[in-house]
Protein backbone atom coordinates (compact mmCIF):
# COMPACT_ATOMS: atom_id res chain seq x y z
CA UNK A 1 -72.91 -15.46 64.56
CA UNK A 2 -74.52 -12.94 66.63
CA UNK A 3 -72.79 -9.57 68.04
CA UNK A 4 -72.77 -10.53 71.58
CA UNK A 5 -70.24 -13.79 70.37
CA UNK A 6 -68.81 -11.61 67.82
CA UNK A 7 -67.80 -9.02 70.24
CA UNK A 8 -68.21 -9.95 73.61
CA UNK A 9 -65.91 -6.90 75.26
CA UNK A 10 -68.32 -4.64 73.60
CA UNK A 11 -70.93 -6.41 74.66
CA UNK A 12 -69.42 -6.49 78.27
CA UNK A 13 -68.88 -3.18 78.61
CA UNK A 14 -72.14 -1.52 77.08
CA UNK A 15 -73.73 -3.59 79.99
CA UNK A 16 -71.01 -2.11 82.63
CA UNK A 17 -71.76 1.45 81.21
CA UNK A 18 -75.56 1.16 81.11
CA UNK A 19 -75.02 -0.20 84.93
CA UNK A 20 -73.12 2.54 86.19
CA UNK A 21 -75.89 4.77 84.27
CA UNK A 22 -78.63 3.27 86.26
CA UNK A 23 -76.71 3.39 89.45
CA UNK A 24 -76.01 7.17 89.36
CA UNK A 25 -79.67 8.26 88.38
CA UNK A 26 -80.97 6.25 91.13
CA UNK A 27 -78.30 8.05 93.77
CA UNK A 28 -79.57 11.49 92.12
CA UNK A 29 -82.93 10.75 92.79
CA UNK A 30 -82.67 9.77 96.00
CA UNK A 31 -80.20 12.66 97.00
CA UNK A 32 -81.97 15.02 95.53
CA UNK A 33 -85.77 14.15 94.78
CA UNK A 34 -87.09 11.54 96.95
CA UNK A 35 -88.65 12.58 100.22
CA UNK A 36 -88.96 9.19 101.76
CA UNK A 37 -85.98 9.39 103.65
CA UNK A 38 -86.89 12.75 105.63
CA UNK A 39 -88.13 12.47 109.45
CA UNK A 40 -91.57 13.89 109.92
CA UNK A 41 -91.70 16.58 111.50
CA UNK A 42 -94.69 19.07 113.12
CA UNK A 43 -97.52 20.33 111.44
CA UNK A 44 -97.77 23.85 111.36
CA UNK A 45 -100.04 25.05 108.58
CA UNK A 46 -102.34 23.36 105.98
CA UNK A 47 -103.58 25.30 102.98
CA UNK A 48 -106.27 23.73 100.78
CA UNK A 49 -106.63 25.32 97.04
CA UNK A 50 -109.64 27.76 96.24
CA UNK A 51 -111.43 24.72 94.35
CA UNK A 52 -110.88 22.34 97.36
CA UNK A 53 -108.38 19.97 94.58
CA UNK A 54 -105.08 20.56 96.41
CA UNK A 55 -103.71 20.93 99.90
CA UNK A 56 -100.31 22.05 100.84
CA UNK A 57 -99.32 21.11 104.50
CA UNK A 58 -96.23 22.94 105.70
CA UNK A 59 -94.09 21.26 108.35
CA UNK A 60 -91.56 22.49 110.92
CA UNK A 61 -88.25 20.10 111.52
């Protein structure tokens, strides 16, 4: 008999726990480190790294 049969309230809430895991690191990310949901806004300045590698635009709201 496996542990899932064995102890399925275990089982059941491991799954709700890892769930509610998931669900809070995704609302972290996107309230705090994705930039997706940000409105463009106007280009003021573009800097481009001595080496020509990077380039930083910075943006008014």
């Amino acid at each position: 008999m496996t542990f899932i049969k064995k102890h399925p309230y275990i089982t059941g809430s491991l799954v709700a726990f890892m769930t509610l895991l998931i669900l809070i690191a995704y609302f972290i990310y996107w309230a705090f480190f994705s930039i997706a949901r940000l409105e463009p806004g106007e280009l003021i300045a573009e800097e481009t790294s001595p080496n020509g590698e990077y380039t930083v635009k910075n943006l008014s709201e």
